[in-house]
Structure formats: C-alpha cells, structure tokens
Protein backbone atom coordinates (compact mmCIF):
# COMPACT_ATOMS: atom_id res chain seq x y z
CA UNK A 1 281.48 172.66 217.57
CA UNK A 2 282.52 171.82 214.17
CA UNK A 3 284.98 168.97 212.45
CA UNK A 4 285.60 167.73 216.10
CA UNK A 5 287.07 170.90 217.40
CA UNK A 6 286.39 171.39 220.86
CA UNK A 7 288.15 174.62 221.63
CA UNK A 8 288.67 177.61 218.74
CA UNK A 9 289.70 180.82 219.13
CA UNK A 10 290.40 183.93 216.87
CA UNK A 11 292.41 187.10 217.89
CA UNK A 12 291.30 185.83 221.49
CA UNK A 13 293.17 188.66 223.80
CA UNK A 14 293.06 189.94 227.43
CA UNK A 15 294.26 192.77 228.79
CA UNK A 16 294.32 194.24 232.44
CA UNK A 17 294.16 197.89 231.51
CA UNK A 18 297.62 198.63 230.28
CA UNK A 19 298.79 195.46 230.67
CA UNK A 20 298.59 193.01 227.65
CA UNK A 21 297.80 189.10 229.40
CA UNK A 22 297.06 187.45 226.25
CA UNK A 23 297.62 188.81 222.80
CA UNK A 24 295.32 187.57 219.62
CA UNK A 25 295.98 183.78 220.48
CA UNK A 26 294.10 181.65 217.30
CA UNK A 27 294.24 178.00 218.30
CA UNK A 28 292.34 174.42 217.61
CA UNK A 29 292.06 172.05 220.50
CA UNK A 30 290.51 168.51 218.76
CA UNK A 31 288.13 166.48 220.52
CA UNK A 32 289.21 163.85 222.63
CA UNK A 33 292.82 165.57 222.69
CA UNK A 34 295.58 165.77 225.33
CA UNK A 35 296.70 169.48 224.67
CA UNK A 36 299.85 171.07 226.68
CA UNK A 37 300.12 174.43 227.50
CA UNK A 38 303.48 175.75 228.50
CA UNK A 39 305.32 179.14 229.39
CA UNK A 40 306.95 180.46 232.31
CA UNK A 41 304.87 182.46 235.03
CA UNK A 42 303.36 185.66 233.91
CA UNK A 43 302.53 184.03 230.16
CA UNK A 44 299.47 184.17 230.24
CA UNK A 45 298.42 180.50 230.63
CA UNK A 46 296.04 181.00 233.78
CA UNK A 47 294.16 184.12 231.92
CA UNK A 48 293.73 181.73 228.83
CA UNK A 49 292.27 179.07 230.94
CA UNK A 50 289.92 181.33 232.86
CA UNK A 51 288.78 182.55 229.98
CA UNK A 52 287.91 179.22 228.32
CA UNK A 53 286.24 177.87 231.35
CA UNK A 54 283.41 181.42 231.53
CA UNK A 55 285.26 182.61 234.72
CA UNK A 56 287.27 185.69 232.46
CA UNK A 57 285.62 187.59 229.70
CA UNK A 58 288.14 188.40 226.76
CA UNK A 59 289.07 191.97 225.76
CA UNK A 60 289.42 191.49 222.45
CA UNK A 61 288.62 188.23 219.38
CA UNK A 62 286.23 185.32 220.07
CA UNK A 63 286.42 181.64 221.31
CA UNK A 64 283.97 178.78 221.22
CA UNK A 65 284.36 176.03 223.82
CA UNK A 66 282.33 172.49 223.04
CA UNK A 67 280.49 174.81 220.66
CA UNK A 68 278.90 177.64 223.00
CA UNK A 69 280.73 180.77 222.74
CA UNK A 70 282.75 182.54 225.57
CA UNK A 71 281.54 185.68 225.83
CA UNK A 72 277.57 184.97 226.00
CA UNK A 73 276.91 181.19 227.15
CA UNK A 74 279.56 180.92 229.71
CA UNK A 75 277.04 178.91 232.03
CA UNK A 76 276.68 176.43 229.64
CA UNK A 77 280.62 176.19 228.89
CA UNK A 78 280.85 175.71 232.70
CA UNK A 79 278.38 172.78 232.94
CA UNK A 80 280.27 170.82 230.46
CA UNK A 81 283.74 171.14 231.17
CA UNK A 82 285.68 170.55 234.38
CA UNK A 83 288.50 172.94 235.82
CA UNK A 84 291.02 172.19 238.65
CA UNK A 85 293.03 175.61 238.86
CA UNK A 86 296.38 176.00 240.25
CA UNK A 87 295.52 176.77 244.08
CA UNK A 88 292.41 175.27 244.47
CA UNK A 89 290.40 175.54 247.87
CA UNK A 90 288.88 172.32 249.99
CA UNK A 91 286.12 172.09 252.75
CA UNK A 92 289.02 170.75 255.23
CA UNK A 93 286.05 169.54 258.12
CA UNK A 94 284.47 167.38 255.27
CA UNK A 95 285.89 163.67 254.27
CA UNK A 96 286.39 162.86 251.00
CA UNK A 97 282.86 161.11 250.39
CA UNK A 98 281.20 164.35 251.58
CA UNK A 99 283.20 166.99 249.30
CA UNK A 100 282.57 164.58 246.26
CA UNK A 101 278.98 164.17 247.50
CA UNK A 102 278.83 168.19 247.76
CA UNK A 103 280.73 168.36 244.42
CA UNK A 104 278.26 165.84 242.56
CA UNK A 105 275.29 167.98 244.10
CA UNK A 106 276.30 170.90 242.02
CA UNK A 107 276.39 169.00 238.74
CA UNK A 108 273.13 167.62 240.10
CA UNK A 109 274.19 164.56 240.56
CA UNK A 110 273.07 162.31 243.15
CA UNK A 111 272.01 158.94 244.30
CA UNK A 112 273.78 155.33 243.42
CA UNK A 113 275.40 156.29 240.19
CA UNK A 114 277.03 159.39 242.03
CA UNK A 115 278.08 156.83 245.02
CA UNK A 116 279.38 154.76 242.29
CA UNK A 117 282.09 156.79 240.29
CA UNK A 118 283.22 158.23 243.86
CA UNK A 119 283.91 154.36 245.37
CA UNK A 120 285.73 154.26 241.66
CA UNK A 121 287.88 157.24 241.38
CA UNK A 122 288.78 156.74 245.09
CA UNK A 123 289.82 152.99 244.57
CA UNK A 124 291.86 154.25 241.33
CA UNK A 125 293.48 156.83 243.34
CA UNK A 126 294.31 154.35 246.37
CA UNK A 127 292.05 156.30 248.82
CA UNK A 128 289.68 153.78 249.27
CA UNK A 129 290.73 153.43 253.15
CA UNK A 130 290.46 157.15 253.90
CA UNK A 131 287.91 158.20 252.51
CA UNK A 132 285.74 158.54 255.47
CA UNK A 133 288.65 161.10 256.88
CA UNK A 134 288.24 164.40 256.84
CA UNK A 135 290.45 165.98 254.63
CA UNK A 136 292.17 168.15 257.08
CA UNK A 137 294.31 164.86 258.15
CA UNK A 138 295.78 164.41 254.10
CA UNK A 139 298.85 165.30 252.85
CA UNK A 140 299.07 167.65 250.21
CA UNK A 141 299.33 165.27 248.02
CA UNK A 142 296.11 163.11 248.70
CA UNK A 143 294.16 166.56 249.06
CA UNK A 144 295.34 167.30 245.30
CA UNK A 145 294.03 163.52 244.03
CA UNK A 146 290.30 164.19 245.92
CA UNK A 147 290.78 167.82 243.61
CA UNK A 148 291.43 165.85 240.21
CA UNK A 149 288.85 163.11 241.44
CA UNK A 150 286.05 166.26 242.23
CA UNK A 151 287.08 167.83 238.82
CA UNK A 152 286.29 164.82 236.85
CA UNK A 153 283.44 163.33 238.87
CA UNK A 154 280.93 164.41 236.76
CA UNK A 155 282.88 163.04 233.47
CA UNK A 156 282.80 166.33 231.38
CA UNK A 157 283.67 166.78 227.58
CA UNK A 158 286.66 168.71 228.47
CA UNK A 159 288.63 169.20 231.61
CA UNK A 160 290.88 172.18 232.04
CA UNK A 161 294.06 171.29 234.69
CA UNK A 162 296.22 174.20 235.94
CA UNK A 163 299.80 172.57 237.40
CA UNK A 164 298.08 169.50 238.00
CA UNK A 165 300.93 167.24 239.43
CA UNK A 166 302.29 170.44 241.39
CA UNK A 167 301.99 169.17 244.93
CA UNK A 168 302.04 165.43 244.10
CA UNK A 169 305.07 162.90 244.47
CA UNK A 170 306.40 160.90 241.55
CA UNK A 171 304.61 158.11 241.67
CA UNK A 172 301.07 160.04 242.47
CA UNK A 173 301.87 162.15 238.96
CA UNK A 174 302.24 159.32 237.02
CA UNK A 175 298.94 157.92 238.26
CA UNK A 176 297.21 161.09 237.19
CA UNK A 177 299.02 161.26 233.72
CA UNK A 178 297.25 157.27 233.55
CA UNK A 179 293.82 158.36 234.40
CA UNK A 180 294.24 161.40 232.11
CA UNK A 181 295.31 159.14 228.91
CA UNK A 182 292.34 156.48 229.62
CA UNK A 183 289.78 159.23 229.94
CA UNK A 184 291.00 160.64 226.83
CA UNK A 185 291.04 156.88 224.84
CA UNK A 186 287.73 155.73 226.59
CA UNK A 187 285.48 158.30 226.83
CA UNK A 188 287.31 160.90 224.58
CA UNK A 189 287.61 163.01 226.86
CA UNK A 190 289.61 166.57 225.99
CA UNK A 191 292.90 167.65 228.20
CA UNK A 192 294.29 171.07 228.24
CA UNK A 193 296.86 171.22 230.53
CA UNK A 194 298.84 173.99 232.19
CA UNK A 195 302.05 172.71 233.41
CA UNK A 196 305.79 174.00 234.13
CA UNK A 197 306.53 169.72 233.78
CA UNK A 198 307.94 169.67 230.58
CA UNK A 199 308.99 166.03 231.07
CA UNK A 200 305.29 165.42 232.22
CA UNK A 201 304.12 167.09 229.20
CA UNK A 202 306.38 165.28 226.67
CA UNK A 203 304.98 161.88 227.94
CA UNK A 204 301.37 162.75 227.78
CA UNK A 205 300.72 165.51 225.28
CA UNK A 206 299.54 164.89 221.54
CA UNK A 207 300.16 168.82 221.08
CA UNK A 208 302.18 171.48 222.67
CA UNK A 209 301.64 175.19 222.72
CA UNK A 210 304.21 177.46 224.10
CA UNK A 211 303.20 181.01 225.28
CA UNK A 212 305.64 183.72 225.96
CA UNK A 213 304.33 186.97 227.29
CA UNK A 214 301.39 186.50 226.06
CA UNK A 215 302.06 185.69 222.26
CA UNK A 216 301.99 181.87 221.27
CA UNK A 217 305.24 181.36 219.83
CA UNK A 218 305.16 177.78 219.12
CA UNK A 219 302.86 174.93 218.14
CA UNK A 220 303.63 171.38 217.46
CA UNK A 221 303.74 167.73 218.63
CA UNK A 222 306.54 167.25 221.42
CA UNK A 223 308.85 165.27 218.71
CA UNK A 224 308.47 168.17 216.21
CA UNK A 225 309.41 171.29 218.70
CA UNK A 226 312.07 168.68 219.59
CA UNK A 227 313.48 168.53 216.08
CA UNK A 228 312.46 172.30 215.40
CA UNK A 229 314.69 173.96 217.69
CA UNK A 230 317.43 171.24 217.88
CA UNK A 231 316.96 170.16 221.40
CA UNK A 232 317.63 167.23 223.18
CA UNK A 233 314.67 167.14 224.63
CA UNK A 234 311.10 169.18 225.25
CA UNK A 235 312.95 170.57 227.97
CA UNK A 236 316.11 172.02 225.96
CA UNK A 237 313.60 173.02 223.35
CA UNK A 238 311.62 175.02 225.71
CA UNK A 239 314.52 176.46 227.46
CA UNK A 240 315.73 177.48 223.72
CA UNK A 241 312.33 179.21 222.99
CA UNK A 242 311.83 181.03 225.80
CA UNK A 243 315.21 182.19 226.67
CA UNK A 244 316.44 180.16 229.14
CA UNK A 245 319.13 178.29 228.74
CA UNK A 246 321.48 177.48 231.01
CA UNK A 247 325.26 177.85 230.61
CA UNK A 248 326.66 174.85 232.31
CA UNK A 249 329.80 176.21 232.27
CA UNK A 250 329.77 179.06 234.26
CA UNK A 251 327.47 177.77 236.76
CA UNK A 252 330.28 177.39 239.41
CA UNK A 253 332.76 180.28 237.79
CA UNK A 254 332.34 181.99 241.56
CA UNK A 255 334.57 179.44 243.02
CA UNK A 256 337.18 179.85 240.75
C-alpha cells in the first residue's frame, strides 16, 4: 500500500465465460475512507467485492488490497479485512456471545479482550439483554446487527458491507451508518459499501462510484454527481445515470 491507498485496481475485469461481470474497473479507495458503491442488480458490485475480499479471482488486470495483491496473497487480504455479504448465513442454535465467541476464534482471538469488544458492540447495538438468546428467537433485524457486530469484531483495516441496512428498520440503519462513521474517524477504518440506499449513501459516503453493467460510469463526491447530472438529489442523479427515471406523469395514465 502506497500514499494511503488501501484498495487499487487496474483493468481489474471478471467474466463468467461469455458473460462480461466486471469490465477493466481502475479505482483508488483511500485509507480510512467511507467509499459507496452503487448500481442496480446485475452491475457487477457483488463480483467486485468478492474479488477484493480473495473469495473471486479476476479474469483479467490486477488489484492490491491493504497492499497484498489479489490474485496471489488472498489469505492475507482475508485476515485483514472484514466482509458481511448480502445474504449472509448464522449458527441459529448459538446465542449471540457464542457466534461472536466462534467468530473471534477464527481471527484467533480469545480470552478477556475478545469478551470485551463483544459486551461493547452488543451494548452499542442495544443487545446487551439478549445476548444470551439464541439467535433463532431475533428478528431479522437483530440477526443482521450480531452480522455487522461479527464482521467488525476483530477491528480490521477495511471492512467490505454488501446491502448492509437491507433487513434493518430506520432507526437500526442509522445506528449502523454511526458506528460506520466513528470507526472510520477513530480507528481509520476503510468502508466500501454496496448499497441500493442512495439516501443512505449520500449521508455517509466521502466518494461514490456508480457501476452500470459492469463499466464504472461515474466517480465523485455525492455533492458533485449531484451538480454533475443536475439532480435534485443522489437519488435523481442516479436514476439519470443509469436510466431510470421515472415519468411522474404517466404513472396513473391507465385510469384515465
């Protein structure tokens, strides 16, 4: 890693035989960064992030990730970075303790300091007084703050989050868009965030990147894409890039 650059890529593509998933993406994600990553389903965001975190080689280009490169130290890339993907999977007979106990074991971590940061991200997350329950009893939306707690237990440089406020109510997603901004100010901490929120992203993101089959189209802070494409909002913007928009007016022509 060089000039505080945690994530660089070149040409970095992906294909699934004649399919094209990702097409020469060259991008800079700084250290200590909240970084946005936006497109409609089928862009290519996932295959990006898999291949960032060592779970996807690349077909084509080259990518370094907190300085070890994708395609030959993916173990190490996977020991310091953190990765809560979009339909994550949880040992339902365990309680929350236990899963972040089991989760801590595999970053070898164990013992009071482990105890420690799991009696603090549960009292952050206001699970503090079910957190003996097994996890088969939580709504969907308590199982997906034990996820974000187990994917940042074992405070890694960066953390990659696929939809992470998907099955979480209104309140819950502005708690995790908190803990997200003080990781990044405190421990600087890097974000690179899949999301379909754009409202969630325009709060929280430094940098947006908009991906459209495949191709990055667009790059800028939320304000600029704003004032770029004339939109009200990131949004309109989006909607404007990616083909979208809505005509309001013809919404309810079938009743005329």
């Amino acid at each position: 890693m060089s000039n505080g650059i945690q994530i660089q890529t070149e040409s970095l593509s992906k294909n699934f035989g004649s399919v094209v998933a990702l097409k020469k993406l060259d991008l800079s994600v700084r250290k200590g960064s909240v970084f946005g990553y936006l497109g409609p389903n089928g862009a290519g965001k996932t295959t990006t992030v898999r291949i960032l975190s060592g779970l996807l080689k690349p077909s084509g280009g080259s990518a370094t990730v907190c300085g070890y490169d994708v395609r030959t130290q993916r173990n190490a890339i996977k020991s310091v970075t953190g990765l809560l993907p979009e339909s994550p999977g949880l040992y339902s007979k365990l309680s929350a303790v236990e899963f972040l106990e089991f989760i801590g074991a595999l970053n070898n971590l164990s013992g009071e300091s482990l105890h420690n940061r799991i009696d603090r991200l549960l009292g952050i997350l206001g699970l503090e007084g079910r957190q003996n329950d097994l996890l088969e009893s939580y709504s969907s939306g308590m199982k997906q703050k034990v996820l974000v707690a187990s994917t940042v237990l074992h405070e890694p440089e960066l953390v990659f989050l696929d939809e992470p406020t998907s099955r979480l109510d209104p309140a819950a997603s502005v708690l995790v868009r908190e803990i997200i901004l003080a990781m990044a100010r405190e421990t600087d901490t890097t974000f690179f965030i899949c999301t379909h929120m754009t409202d969630f992203a325009e709060d929280l993101c430094e940098i947006i990147g908009i991906l459209n089959e495949g191709v990055l189209t667009t790059l800028g802070a939320p304000n600029e894409i704003i004032e770029q494409t004339g939109g009200n909002d990131l949004e309109d913007a989006y909607l404007k890039i990616v083909g979208g928009e809505i005509d309001r007016d013809t919404l309810l022509s079938w009743r005329q």
